[in-house]
N, C-alpha and C. Protein backbone atom coordinates (compact mmCIF):
# COMPACT_ATOMS: atom_id res chain seq x y z
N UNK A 1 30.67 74.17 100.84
CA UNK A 1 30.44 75.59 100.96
C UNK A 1 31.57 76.22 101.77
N UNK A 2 31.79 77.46 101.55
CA UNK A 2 32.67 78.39 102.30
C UNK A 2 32.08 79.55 103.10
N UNK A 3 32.41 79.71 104.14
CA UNK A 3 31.35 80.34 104.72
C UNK A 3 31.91 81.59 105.14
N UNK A 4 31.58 83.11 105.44
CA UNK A 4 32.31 84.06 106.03
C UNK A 4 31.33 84.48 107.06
N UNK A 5 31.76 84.44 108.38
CA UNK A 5 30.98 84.67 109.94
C UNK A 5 31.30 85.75 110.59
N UNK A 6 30.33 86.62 111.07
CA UNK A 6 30.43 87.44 111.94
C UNK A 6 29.89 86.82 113.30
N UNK A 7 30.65 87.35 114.38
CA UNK A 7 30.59 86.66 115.86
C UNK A 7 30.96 87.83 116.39
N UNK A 8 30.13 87.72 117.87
CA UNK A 8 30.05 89.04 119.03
C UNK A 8 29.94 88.16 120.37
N UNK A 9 31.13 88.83 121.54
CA UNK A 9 31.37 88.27 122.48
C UNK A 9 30.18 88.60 123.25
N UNK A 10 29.53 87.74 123.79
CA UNK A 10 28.36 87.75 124.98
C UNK A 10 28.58 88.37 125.98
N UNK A 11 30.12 88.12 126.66
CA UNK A 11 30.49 89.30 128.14
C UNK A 11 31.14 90.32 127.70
N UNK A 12 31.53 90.80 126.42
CA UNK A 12 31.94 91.95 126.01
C UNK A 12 31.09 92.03 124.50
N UNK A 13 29.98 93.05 124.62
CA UNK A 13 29.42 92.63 123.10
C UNK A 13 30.06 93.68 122.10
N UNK A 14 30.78 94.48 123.00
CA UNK A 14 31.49 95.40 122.08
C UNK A 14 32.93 94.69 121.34
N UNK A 15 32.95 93.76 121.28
CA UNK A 15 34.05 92.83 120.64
C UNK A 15 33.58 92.09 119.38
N UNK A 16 33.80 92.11 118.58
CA UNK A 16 33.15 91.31 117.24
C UNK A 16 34.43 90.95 116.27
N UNK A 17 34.69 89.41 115.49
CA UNK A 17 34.92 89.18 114.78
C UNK A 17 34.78 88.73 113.61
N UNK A 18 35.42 88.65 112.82
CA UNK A 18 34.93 88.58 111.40
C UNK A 18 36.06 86.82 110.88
N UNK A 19 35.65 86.21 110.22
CA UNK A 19 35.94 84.76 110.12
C UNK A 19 35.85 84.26 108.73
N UNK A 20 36.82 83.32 108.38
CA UNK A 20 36.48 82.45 107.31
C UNK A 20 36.33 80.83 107.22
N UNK A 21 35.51 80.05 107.45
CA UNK A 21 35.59 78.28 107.53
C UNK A 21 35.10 78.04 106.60
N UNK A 22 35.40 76.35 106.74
CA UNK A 22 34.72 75.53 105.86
C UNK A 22 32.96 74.07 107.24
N UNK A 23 33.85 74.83 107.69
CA UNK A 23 32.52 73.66 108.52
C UNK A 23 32.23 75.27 110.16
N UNK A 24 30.73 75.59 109.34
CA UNK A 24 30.38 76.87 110.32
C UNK A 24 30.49 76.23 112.11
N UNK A 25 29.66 75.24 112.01
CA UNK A 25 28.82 74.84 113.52
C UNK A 25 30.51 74.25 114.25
N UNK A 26 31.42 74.03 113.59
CA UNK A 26 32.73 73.32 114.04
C UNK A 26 33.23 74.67 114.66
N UNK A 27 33.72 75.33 113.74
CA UNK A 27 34.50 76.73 114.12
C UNK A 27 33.81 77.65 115.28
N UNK A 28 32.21 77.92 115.30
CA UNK A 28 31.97 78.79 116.21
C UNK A 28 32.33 77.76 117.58
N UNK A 29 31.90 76.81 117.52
CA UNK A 29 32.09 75.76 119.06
C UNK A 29 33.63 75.98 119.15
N UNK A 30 34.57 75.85 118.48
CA UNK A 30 35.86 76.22 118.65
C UNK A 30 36.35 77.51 119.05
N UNK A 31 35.68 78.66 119.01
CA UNK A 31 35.91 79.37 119.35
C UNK A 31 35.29 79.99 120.91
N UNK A 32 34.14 79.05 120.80
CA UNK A 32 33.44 78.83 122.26
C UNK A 32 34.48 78.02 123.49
N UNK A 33 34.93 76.72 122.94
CA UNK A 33 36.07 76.14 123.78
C UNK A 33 37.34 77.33 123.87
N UNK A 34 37.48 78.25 123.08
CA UNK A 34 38.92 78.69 123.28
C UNK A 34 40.39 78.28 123.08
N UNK A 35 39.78 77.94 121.51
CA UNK A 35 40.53 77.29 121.06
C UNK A 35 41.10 78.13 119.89
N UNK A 36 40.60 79.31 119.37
CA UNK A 36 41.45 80.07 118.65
C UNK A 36 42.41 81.18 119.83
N UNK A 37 43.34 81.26 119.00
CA UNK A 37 43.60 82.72 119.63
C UNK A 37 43.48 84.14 120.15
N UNK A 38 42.94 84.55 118.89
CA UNK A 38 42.39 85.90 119.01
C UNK A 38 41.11 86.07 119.81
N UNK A 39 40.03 85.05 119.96
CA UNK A 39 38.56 85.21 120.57
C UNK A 39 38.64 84.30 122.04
N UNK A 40 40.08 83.55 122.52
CA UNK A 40 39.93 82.73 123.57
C UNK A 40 39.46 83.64 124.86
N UNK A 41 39.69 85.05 124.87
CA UNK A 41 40.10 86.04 126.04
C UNK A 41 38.66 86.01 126.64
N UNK A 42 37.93 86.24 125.49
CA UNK A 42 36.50 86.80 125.31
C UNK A 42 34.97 86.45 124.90
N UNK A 43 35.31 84.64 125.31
CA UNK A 43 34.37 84.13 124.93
C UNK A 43 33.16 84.10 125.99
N UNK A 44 32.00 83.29 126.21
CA UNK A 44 31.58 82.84 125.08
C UNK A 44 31.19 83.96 123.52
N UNK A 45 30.71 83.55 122.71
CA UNK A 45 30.57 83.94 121.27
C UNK A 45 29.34 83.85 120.68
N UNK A 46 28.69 84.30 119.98
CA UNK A 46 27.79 84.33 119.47
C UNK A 46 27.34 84.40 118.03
N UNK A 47 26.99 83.80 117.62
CA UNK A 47 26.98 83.99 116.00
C UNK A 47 25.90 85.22 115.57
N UNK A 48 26.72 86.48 114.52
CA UNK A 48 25.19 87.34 114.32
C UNK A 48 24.98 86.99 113.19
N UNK A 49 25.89 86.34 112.37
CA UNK A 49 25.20 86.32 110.93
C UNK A 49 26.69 85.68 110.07
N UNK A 50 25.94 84.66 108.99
CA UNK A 50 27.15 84.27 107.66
C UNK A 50 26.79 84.62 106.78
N UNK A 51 27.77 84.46 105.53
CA UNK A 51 27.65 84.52 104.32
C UNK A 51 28.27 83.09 103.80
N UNK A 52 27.46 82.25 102.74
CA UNK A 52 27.97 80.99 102.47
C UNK A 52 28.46 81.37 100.89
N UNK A 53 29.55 80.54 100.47
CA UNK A 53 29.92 81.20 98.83
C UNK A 53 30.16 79.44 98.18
N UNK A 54 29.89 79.71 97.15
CA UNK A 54 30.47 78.40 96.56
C UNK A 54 31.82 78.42 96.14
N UNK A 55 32.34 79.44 95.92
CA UNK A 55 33.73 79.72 95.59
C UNK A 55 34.42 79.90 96.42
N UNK A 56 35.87 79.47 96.67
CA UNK A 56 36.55 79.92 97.86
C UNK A 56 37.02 81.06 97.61
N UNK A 57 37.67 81.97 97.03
CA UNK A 57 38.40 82.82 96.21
C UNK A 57 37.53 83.59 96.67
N UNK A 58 35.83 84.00 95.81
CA UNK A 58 35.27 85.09 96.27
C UNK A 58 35.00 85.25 98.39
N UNK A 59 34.83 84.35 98.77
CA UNK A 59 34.39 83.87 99.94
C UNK A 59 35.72 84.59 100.99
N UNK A 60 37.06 84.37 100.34
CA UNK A 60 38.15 85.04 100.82
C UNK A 60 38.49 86.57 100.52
N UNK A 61 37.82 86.30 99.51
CA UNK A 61 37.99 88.06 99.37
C UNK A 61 36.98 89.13 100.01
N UNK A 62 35.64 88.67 100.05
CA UNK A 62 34.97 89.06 100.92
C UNK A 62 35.29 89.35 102.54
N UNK A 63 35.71 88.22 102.94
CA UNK A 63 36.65 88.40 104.13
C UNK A 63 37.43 89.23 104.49
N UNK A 64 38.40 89.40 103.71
CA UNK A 64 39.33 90.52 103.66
C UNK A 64 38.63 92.08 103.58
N UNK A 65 38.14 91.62 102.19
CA UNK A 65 37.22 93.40 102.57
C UNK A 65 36.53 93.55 103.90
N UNK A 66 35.33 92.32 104.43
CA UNK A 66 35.36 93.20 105.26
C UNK A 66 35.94 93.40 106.97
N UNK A 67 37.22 92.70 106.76
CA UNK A 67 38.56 93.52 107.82
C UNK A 67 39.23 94.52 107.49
N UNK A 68 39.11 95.21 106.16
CA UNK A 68 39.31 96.65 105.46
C UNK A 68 38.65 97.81 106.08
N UNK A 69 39.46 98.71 106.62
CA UNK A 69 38.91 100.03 107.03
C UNK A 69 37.04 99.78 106.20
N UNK A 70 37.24 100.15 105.00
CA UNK A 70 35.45 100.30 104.23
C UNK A 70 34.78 99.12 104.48
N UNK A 71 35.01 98.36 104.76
CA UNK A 71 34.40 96.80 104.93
C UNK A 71 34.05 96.62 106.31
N UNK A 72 34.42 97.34 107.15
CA UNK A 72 34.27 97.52 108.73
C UNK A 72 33.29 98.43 109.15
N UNK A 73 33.30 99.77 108.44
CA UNK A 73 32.11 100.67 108.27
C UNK A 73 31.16 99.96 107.68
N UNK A 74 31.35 98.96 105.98
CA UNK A 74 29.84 98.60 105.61
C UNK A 74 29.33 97.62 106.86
N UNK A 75 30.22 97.09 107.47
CA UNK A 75 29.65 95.81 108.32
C UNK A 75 28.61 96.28 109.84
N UNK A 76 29.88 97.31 110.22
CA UNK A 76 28.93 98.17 111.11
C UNK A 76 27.65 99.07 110.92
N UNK A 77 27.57 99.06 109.37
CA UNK A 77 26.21 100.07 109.65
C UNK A 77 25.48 99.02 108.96
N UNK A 78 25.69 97.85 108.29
CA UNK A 78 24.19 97.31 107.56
C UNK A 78 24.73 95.32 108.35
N UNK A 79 25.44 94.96 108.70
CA UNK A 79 25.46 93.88 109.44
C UNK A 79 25.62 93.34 110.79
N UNK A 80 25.99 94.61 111.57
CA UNK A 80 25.83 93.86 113.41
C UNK A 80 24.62 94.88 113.30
């Protein structure tokens, strides 16, 4: 499966990212250690919600939309 994750920082909850893996429970703990870049500042992390795809292709494109100006609005008003 391919998974697309939304995550919200616990000491800043006004911080949220948007993600693409292949192994969910690996990546959020990785981003808990501070081991990505972009979320090391501001962890710990929290998972609010995935989407799992069988396709990688759609699973990536989803992603992208929603780090798209419109994909940021749909996420903010119907997913955090």
């Amino acid at each position: 499966m391919f998974y697309v994750y939304l995550i919200r920082s616990i000491n800043f909850p006004e911080l949220t990212y948007i993600g693409f893996t292949l192994n969910l429970n690996t990546r959020v703990t990785a981003h808990n250690n501070g081991e990505a870049i972009h979320t090391s500042k501001y962890k710990p992390w929290k998972l609010e919600m995935y989407c799992a795809f069988i396709d990688e292709v759609k699973a990536k494109a989803f992603e992208r939309y929603l780090k798209s100006g419109s994909g940021r609005a749909f996420a903010k008003k119907h997913l955090w």
